[in-house]
PDB file of N, CA and C in Angstrom:
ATOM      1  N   UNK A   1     -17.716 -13.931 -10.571  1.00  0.00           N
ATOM      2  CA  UNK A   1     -17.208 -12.802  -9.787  1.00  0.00           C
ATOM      3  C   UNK A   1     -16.823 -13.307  -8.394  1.00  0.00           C
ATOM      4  N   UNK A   2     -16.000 -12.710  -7.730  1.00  0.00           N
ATOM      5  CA  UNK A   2     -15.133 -13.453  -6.320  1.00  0.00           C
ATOM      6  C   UNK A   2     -15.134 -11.787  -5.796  1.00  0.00           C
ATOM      7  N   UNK A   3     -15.142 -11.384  -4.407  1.00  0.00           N
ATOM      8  CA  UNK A   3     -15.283 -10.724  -3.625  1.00  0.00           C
ATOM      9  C   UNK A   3     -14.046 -10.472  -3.474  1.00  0.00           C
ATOM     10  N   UNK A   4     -13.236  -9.687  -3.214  1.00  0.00           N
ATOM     11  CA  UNK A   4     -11.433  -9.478  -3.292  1.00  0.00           C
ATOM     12  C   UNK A   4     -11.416  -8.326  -2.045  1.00  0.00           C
ATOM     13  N   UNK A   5     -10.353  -8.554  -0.975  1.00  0.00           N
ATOM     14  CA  UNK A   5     -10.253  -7.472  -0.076  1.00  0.00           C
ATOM     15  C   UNK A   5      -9.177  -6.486  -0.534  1.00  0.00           C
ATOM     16  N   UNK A   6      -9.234  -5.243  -0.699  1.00  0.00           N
ATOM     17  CA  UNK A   6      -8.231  -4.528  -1.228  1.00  0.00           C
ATOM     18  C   UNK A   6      -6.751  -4.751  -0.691  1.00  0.00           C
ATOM     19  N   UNK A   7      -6.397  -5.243   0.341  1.00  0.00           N
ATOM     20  CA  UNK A   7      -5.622  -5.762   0.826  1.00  0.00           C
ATOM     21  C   UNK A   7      -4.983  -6.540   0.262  1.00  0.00           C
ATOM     22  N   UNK A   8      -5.504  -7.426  -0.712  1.00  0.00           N
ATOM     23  CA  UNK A   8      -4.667  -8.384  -1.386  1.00  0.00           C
ATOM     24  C   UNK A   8      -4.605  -7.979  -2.490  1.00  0.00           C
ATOM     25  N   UNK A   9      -5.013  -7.009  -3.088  1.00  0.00           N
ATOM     26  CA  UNK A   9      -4.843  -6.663  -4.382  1.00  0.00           C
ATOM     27  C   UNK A   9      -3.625  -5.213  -4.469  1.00  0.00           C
ATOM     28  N   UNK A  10      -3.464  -4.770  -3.492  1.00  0.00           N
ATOM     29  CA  UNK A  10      -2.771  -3.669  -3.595  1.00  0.00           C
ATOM     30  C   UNK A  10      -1.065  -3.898  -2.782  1.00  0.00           C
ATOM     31  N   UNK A  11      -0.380  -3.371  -3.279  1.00  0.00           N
ATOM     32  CA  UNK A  11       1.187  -3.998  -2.756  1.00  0.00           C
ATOM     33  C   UNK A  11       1.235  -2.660  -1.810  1.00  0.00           C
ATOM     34  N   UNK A  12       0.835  -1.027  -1.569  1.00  0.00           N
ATOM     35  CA  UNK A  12       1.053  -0.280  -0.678  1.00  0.00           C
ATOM     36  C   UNK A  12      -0.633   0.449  -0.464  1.00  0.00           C
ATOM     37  N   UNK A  13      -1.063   0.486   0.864  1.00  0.00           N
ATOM     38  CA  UNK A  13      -2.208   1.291   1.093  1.00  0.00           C
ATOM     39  C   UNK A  13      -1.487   2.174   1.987  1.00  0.00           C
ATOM     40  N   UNK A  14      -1.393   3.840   1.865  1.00  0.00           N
ATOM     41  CA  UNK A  14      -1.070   4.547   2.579  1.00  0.00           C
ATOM     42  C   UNK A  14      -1.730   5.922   2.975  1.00  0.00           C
ATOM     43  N   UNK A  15      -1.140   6.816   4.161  1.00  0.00           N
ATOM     44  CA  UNK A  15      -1.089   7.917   4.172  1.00  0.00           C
ATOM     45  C   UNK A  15      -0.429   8.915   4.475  1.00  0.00           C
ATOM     46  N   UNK A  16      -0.410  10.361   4.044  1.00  0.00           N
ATOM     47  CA  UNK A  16       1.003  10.904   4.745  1.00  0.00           C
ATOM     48  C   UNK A  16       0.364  12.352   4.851  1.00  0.00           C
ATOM     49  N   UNK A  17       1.138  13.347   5.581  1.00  0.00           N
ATOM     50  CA  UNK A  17       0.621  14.494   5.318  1.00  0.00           C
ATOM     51  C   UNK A  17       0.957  15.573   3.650  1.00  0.00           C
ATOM     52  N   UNK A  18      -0.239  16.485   3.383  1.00  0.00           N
ATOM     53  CA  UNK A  18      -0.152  17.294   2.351  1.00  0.00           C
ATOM     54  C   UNK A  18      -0.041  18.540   2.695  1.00  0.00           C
ATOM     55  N   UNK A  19       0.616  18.780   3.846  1.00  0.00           N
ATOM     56  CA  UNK A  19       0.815  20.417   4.228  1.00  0.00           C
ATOM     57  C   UNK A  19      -0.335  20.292   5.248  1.00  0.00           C
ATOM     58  N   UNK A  20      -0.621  21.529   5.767  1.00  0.00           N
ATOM     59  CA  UNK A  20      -1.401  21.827   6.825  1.00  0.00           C
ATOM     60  C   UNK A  20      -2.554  21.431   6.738  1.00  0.00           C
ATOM     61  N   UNK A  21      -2.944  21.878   5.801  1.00  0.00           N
ATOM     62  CA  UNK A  21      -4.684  21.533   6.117  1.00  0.00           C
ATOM     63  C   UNK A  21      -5.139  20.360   4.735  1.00  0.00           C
ATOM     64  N   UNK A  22      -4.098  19.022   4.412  1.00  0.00           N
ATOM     65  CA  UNK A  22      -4.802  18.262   3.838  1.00  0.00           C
ATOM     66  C   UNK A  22      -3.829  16.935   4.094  1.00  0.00           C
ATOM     67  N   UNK A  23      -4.267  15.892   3.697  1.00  0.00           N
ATOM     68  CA  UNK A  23      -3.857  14.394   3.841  1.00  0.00           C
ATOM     69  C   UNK A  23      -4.162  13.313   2.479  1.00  0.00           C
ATOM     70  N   UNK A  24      -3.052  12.949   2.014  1.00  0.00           N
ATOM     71  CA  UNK A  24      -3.182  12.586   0.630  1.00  0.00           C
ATOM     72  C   UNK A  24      -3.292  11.180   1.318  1.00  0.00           C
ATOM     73  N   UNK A  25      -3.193  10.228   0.101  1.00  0.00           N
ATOM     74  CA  UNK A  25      -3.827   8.669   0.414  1.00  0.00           C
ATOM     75  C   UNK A  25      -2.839   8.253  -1.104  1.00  0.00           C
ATOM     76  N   UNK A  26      -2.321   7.085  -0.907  1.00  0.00           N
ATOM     77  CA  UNK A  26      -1.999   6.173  -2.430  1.00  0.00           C
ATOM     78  C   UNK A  26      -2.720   4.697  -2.318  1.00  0.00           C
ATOM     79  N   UNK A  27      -2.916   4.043  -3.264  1.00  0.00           N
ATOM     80  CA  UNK A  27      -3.366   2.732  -3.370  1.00  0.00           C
ATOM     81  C   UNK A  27      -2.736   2.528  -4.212  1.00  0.00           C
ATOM     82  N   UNK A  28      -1.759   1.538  -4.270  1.00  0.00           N
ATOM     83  CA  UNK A  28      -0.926   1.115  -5.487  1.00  0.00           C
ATOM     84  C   UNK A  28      -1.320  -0.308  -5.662  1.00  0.00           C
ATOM     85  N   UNK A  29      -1.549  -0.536  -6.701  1.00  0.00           N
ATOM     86  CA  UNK A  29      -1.755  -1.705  -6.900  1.00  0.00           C
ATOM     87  C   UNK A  29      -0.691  -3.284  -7.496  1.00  0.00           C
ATOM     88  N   UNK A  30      -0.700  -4.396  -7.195  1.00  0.00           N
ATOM     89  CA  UNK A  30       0.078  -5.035  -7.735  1.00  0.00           C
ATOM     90  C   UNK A  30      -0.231  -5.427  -9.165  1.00  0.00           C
ATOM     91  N   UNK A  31      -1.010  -5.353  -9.736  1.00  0.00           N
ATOM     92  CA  UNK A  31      -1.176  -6.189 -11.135  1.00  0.00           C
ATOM     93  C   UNK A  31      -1.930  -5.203 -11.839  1.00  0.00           C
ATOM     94  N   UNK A  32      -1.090  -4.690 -13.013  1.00  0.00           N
ATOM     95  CA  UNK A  32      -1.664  -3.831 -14.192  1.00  0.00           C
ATOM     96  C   UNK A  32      -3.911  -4.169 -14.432  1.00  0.00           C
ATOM     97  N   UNK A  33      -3.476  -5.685 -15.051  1.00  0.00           N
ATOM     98  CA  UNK A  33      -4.830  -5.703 -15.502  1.00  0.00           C
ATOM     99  C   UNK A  33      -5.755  -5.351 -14.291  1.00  0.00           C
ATOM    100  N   UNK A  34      -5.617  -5.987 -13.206  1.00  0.00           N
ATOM    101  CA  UNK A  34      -6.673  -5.599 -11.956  1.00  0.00           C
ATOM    102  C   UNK A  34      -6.907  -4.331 -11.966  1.00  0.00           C
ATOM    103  N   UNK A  35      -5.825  -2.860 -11.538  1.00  0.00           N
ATOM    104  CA  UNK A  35      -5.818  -2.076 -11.976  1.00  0.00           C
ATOM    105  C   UNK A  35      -6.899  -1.365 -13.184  1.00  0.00           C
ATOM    106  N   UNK A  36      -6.298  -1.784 -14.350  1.00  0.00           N
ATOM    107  CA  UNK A  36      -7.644  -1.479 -15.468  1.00  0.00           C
ATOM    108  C   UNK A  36      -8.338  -2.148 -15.062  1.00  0.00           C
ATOM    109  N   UNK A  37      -8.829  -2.888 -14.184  1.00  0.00           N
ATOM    110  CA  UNK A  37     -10.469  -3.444 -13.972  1.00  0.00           C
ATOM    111  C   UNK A  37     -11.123  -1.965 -13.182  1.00  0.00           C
ATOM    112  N   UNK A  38     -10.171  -1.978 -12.022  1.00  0.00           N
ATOM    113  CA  UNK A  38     -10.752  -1.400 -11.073  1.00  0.00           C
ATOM    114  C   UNK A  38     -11.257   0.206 -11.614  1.00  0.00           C
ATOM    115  N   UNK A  39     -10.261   0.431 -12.263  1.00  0.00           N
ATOM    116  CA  UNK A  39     -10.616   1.977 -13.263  1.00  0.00           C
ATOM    117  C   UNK A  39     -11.318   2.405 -13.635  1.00  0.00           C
ATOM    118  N   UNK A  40     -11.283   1.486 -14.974  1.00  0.00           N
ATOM    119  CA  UNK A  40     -13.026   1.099 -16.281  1.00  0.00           C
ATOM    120  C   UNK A  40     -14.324   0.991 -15.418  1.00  0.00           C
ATOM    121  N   UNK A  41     -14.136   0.154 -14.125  1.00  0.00           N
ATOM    122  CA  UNK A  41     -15.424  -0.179 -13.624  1.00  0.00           C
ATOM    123  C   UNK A  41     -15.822   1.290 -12.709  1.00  0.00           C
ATOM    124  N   UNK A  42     -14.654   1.939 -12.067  1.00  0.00           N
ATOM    125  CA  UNK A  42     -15.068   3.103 -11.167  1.00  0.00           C
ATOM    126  C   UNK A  42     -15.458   2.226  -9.755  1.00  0.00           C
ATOM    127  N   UNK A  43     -14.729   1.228  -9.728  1.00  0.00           N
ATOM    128  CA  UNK A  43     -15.244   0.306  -8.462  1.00  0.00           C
ATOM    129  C   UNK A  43     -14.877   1.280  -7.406  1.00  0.00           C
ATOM    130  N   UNK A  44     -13.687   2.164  -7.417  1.00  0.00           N
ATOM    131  CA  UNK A  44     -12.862   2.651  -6.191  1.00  0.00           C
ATOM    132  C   UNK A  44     -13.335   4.130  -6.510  1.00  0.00           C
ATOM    133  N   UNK A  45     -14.259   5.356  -5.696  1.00  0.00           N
ATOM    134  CA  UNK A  45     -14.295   6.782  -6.517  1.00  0.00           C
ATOM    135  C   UNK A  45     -14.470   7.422  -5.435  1.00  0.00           C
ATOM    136  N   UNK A  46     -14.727   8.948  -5.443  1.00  0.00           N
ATOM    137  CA  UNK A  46     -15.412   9.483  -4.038  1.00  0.00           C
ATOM    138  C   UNK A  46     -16.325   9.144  -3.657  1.00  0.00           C
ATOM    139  N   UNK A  47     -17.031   8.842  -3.807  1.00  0.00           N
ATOM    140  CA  UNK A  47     -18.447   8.569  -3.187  1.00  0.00           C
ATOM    141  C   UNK A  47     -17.821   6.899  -1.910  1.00  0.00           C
ATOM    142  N   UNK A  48     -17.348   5.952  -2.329  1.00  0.00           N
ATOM    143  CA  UNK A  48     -16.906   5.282  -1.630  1.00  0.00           C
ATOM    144  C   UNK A  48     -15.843   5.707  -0.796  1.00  0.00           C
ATOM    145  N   UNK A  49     -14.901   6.176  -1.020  1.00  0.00           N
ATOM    146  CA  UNK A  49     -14.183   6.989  -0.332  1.00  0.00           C
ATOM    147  C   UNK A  49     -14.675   8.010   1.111  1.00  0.00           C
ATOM    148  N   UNK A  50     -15.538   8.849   0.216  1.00  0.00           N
ATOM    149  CA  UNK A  50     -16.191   9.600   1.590  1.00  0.00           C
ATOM    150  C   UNK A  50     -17.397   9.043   2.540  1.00  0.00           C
ATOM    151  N   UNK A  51     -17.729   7.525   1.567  1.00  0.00           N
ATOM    152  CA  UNK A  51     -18.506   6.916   2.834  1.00  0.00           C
ATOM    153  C   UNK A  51     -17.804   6.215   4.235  1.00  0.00           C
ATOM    154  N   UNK A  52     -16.544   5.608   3.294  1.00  0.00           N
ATOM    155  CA  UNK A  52     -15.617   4.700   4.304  1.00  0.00           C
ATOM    156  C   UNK A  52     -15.413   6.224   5.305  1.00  0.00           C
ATOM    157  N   UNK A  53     -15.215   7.179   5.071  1.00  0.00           N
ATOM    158  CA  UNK A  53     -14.153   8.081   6.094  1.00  0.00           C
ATOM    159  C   UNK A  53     -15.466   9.141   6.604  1.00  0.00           C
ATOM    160  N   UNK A  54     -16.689   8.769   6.175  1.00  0.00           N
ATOM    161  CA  UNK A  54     -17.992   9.484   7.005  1.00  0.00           C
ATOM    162  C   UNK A  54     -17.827  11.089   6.695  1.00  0.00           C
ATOM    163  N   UNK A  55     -16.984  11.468   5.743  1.00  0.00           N
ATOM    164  CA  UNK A  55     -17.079  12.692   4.829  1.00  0.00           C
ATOM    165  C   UNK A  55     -18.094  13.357   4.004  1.00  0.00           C
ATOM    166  N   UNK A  56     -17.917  14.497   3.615  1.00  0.00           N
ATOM    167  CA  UNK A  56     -19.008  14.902   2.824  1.00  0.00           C
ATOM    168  C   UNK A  56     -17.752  15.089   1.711  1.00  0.00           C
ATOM    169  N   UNK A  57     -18.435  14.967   0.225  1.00  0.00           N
ATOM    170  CA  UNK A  57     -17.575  14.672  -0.891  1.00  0.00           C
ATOM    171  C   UNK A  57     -17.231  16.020  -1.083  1.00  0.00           C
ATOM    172  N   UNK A  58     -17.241  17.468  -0.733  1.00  0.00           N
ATOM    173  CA  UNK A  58     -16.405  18.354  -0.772  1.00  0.00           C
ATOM    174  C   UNK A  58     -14.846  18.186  -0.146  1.00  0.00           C
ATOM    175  N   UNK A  59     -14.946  17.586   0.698  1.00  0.00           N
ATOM    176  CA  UNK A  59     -13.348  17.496   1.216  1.00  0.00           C
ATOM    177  C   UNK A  59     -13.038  16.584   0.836  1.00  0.00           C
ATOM    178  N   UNK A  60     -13.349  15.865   0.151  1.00  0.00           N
ATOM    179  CA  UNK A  60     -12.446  14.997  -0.853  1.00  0.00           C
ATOM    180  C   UNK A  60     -11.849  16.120  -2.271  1.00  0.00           C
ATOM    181  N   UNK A  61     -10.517  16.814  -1.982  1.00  0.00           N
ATOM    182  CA  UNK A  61     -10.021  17.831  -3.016  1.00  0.00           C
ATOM    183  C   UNK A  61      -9.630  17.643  -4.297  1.00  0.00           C
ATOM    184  N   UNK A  62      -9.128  15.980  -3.874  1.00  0.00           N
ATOM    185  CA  UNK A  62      -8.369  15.269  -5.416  1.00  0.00           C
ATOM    186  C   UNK A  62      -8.969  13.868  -5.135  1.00  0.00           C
ATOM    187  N   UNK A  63      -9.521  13.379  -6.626  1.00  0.00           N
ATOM    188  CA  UNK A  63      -9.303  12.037  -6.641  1.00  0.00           C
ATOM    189  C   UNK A  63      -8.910  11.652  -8.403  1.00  0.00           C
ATOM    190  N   UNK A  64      -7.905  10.834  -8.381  1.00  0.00           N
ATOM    191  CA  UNK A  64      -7.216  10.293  -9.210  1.00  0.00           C
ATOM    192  C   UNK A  64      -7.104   8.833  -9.571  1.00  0.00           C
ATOM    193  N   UNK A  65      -7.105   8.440 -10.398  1.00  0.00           N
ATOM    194  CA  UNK A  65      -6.884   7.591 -11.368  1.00  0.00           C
ATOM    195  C   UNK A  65      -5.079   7.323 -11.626  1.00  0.00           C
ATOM    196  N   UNK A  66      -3.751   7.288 -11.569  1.00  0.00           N
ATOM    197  CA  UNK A  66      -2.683   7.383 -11.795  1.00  0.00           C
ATOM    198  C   UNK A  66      -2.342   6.319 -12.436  1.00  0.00           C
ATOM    199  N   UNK A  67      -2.095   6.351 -13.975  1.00  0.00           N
ATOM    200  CA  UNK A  67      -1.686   5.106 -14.580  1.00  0.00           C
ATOM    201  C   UNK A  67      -0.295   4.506 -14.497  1.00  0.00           C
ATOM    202  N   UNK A  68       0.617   6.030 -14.308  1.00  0.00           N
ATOM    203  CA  UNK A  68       2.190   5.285 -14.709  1.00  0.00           C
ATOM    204  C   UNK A  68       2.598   4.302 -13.042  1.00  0.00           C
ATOM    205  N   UNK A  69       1.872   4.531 -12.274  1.00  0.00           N
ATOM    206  CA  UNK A  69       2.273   4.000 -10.945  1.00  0.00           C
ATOM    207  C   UNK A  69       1.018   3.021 -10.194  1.00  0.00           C
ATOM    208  N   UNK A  70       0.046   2.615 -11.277  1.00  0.00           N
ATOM    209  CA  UNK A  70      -0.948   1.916 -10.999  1.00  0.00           C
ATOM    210  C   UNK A  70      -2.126   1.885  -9.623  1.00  0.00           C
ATOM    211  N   UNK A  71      -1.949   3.336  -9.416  1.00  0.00           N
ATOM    212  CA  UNK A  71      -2.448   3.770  -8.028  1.00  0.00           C
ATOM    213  C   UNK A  71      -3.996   4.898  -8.615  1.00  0.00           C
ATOM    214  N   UNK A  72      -4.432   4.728  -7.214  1.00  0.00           N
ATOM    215  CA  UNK A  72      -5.651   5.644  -7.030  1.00  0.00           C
ATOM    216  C   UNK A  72      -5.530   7.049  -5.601  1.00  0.00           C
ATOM    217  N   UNK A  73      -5.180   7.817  -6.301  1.00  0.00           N
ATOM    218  CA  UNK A  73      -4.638   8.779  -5.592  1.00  0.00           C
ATOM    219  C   UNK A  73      -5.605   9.941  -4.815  1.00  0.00           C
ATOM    220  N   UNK A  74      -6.037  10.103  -3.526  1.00  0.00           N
ATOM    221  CA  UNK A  74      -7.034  11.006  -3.130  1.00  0.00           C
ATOM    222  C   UNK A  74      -6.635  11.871  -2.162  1.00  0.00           C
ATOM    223  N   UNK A  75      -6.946  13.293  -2.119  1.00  0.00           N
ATOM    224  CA  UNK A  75      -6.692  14.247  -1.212  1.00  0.00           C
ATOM    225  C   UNK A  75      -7.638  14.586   0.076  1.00  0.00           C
ATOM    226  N   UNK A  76      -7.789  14.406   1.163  1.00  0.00           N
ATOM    227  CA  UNK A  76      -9.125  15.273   1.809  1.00  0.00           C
ATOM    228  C   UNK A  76      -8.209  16.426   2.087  1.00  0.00           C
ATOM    229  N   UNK A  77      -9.193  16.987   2.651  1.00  0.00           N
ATOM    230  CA  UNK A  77      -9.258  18.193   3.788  1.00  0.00           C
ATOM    231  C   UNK A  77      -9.582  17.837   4.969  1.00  0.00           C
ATOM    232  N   UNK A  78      -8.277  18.136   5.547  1.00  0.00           N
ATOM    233  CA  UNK A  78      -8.566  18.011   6.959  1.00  0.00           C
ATOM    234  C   UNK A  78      -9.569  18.540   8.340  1.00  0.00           C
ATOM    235  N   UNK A  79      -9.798  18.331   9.247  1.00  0.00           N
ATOM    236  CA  UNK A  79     -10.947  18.975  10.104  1.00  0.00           C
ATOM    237  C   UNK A  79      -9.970  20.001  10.802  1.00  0.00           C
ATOM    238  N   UNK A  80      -8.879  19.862  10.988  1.00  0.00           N
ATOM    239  CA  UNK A  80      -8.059  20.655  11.957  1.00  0.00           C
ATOM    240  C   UNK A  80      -6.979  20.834  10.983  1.00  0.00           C
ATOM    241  N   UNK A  81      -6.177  22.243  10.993  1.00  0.00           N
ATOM    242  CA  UNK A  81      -4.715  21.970  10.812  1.00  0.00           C
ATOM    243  C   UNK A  81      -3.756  21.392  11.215  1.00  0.00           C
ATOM    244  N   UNK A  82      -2.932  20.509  10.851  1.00  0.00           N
ATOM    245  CA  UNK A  82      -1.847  20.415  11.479  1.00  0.00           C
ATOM    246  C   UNK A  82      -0.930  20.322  12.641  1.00  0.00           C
ATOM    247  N   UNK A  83      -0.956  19.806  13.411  1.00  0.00           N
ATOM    248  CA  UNK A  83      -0.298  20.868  14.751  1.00  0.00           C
ATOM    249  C   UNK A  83      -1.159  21.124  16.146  1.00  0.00           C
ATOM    250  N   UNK A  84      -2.402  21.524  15.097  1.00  0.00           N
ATOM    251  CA  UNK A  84      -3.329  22.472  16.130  1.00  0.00           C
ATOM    252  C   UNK A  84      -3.734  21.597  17.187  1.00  0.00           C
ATOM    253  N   UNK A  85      -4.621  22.465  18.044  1.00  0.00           N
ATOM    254  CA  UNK A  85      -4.920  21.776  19.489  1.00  0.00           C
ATOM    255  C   UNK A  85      -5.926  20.835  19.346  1.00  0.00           C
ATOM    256  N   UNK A  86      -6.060  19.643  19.174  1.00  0.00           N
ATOM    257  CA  UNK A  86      -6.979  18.424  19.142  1.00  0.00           C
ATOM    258  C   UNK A  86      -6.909  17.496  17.866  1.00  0.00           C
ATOM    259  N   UNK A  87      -5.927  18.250  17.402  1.00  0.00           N
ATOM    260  CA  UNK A  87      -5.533  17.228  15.984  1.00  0.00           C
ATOM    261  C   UNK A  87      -4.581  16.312  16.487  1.00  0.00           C
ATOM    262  N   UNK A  88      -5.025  15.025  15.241  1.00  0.00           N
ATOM    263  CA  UNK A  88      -4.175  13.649  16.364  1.00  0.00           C
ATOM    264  C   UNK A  88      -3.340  12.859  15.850  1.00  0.00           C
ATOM    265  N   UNK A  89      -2.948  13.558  14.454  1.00  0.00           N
ATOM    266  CA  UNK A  89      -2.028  12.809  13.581  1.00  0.00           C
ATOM    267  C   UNK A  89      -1.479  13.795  12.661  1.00  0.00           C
ATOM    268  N   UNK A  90      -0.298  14.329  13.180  1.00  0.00           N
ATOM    269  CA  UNK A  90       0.608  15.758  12.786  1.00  0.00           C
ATOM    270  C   UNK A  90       0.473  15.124  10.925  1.00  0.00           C
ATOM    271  N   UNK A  91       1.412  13.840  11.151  1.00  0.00           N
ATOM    272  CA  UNK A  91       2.046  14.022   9.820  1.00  0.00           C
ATOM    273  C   UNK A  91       1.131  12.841   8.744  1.00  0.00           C
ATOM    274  N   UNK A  92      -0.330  12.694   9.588  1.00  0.00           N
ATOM    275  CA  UNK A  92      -1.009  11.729   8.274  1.00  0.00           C
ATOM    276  C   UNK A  92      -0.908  10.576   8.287  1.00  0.00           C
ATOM    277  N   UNK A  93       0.094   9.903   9.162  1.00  0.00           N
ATOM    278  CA  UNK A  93       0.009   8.459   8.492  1.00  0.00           C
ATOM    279  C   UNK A  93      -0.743   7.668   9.084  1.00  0.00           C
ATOM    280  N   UNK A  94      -1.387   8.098   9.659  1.00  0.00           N
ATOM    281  CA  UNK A  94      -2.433   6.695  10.392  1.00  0.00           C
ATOM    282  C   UNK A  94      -3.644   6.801   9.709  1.00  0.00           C
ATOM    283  N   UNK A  95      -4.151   7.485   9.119  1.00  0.00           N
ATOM    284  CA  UNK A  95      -5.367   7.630   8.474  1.00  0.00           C
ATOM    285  C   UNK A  95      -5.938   6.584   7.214  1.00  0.00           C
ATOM    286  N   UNK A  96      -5.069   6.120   7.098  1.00  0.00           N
ATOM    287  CA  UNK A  96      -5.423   5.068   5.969  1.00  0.00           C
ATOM    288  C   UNK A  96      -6.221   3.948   6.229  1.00  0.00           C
ATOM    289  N   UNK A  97      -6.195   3.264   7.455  1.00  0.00           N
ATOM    290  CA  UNK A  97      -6.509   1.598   8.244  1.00  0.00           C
ATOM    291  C   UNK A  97      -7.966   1.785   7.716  1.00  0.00           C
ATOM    292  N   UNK A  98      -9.253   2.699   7.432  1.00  0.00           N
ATOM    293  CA  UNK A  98     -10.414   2.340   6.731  1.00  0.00           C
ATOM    294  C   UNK A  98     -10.549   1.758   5.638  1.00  0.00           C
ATOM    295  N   UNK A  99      -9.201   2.123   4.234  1.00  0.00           N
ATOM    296  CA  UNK A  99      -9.149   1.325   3.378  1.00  0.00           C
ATOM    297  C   UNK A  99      -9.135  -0.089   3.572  1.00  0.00           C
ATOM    298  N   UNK A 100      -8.329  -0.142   4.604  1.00  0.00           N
ATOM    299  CA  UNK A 100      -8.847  -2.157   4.685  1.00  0.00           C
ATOM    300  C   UNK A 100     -10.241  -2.884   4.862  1.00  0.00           C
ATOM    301  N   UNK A 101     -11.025  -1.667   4.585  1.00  0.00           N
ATOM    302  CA  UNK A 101     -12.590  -2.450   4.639  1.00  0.00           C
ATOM    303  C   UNK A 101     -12.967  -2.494   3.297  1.00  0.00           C
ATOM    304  N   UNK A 102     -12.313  -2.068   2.515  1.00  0.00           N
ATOM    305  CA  UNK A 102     -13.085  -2.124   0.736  1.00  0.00           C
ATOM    306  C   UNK A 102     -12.542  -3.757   0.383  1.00  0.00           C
ATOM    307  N   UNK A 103     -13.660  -4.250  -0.094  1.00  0.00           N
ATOM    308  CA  UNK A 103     -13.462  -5.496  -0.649  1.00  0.00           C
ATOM    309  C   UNK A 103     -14.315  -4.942  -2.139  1.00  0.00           C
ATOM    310  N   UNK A 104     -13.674  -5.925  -2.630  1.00  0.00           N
ATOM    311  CA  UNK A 104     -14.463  -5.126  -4.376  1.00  0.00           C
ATOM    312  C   UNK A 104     -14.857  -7.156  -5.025  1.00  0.00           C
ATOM    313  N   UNK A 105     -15.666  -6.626  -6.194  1.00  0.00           N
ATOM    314  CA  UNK A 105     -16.260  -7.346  -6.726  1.00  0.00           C
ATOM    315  C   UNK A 105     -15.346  -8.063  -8.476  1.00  0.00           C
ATOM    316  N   UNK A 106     -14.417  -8.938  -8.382  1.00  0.00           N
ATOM    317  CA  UNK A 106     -13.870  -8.781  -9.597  1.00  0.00           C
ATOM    318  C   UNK A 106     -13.627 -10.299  -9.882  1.00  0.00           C
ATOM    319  N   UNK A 107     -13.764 -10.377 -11.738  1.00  0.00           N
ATOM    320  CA  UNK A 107     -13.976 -11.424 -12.288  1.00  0.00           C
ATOM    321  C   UNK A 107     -13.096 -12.656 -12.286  1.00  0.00           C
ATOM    322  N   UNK A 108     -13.696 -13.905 -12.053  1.00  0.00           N
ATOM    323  CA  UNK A 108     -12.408 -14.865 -11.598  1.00  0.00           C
ATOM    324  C   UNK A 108     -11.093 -14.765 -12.052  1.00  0.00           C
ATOM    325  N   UNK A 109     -12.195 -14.815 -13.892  1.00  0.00           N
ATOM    326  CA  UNK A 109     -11.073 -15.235 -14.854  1.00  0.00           C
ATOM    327  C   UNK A 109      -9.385 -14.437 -14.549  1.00  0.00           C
ATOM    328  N   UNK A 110      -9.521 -13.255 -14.222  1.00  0.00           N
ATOM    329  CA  UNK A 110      -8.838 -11.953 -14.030  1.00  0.00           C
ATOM    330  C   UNK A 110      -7.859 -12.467 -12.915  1.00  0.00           C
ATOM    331  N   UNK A 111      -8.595 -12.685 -11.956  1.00  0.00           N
ATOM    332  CA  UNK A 111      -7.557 -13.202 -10.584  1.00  0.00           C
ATOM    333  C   UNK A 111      -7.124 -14.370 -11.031  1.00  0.00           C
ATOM    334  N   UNK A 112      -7.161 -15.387 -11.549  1.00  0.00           N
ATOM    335  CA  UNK A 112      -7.129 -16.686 -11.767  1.00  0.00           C
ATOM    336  C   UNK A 112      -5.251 -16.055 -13.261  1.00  0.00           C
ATOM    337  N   UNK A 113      -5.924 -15.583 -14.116  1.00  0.00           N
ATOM    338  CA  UNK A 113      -4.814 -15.268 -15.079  1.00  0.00           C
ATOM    339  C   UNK A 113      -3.398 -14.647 -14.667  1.00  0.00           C
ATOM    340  N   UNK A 114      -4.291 -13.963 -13.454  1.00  0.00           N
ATOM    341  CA  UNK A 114      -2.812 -12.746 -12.625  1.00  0.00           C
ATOM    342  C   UNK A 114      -2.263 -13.847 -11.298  1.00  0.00           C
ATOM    343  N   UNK A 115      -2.802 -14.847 -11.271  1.00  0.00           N
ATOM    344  CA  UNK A 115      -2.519 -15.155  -9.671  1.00  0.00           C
ATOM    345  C   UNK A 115      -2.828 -14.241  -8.228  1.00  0.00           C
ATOM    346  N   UNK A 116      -4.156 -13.547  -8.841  1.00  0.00           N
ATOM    347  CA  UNK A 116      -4.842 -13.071  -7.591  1.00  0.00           C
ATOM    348  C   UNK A 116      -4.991 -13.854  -6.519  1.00  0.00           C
ATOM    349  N   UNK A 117      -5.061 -13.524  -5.224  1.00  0.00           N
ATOM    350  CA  UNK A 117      -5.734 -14.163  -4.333  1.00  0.00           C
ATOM    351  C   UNK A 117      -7.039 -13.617  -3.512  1.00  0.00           C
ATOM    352  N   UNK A 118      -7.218 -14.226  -2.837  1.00  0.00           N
ATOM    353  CA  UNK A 118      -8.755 -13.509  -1.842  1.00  0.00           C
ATOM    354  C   UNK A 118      -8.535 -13.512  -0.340  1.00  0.00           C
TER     355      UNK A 118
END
């Protein structure tokens, strides 16, 4: 097993806004099989999710699995609407930069067959 930063395993980490009161997230990944690793194992779920972002797992609204686009797809709920007075990112996209702390746990052979790196 080799320690992998999601960073190198994923070709887009993002965020954008979902209307007023939510903020979706994609993780797309570059390589199918990694992908089914990460799935089968549940390496990536809410519970990690709402620890990285110091949430309680109710405002996590959606979390997904997306096969045809090899992504892991999650919704929160936001603390503020939109717009409103002390909210600090109208349209979502800065919210993502915590994903760059997940490093995951995955088998050489796997990175070694795909041309993973670390």
């Amino acid at each position: 097993m080799k320690k992998v930063s999601l960073v190198n395993l994923a070709k887009t980490i993002r965020s954008k806004n979902a209307g007023v009161d939510h903020i979706t997230f994609d993780i797309i990944f570059k390589d199918r099989a990694v992908y089914e690793y990460i799935k089968q194992n549940r390496l990536i779920n809410k519970e990690l999710i709402a620890r990285i972002y110091g949430l309680p797992l109710e405002r996590i609204v959606l979390f997904v699995y997306f096969d045809p686009a090899k992504a892991v797809k999650f919704t929160i709920r936001r603390s503020k609407p939109s717009g409103s007075p002390g909210e600090t990112d109208v349209m979502g996209a800065q919210q993502y930069p915590p994903l760059f702390e997940i490093s995951l746990m995955l088998p050489e052979d796997l990175l070694k067959s795909k041309g993973g790196d670390s």
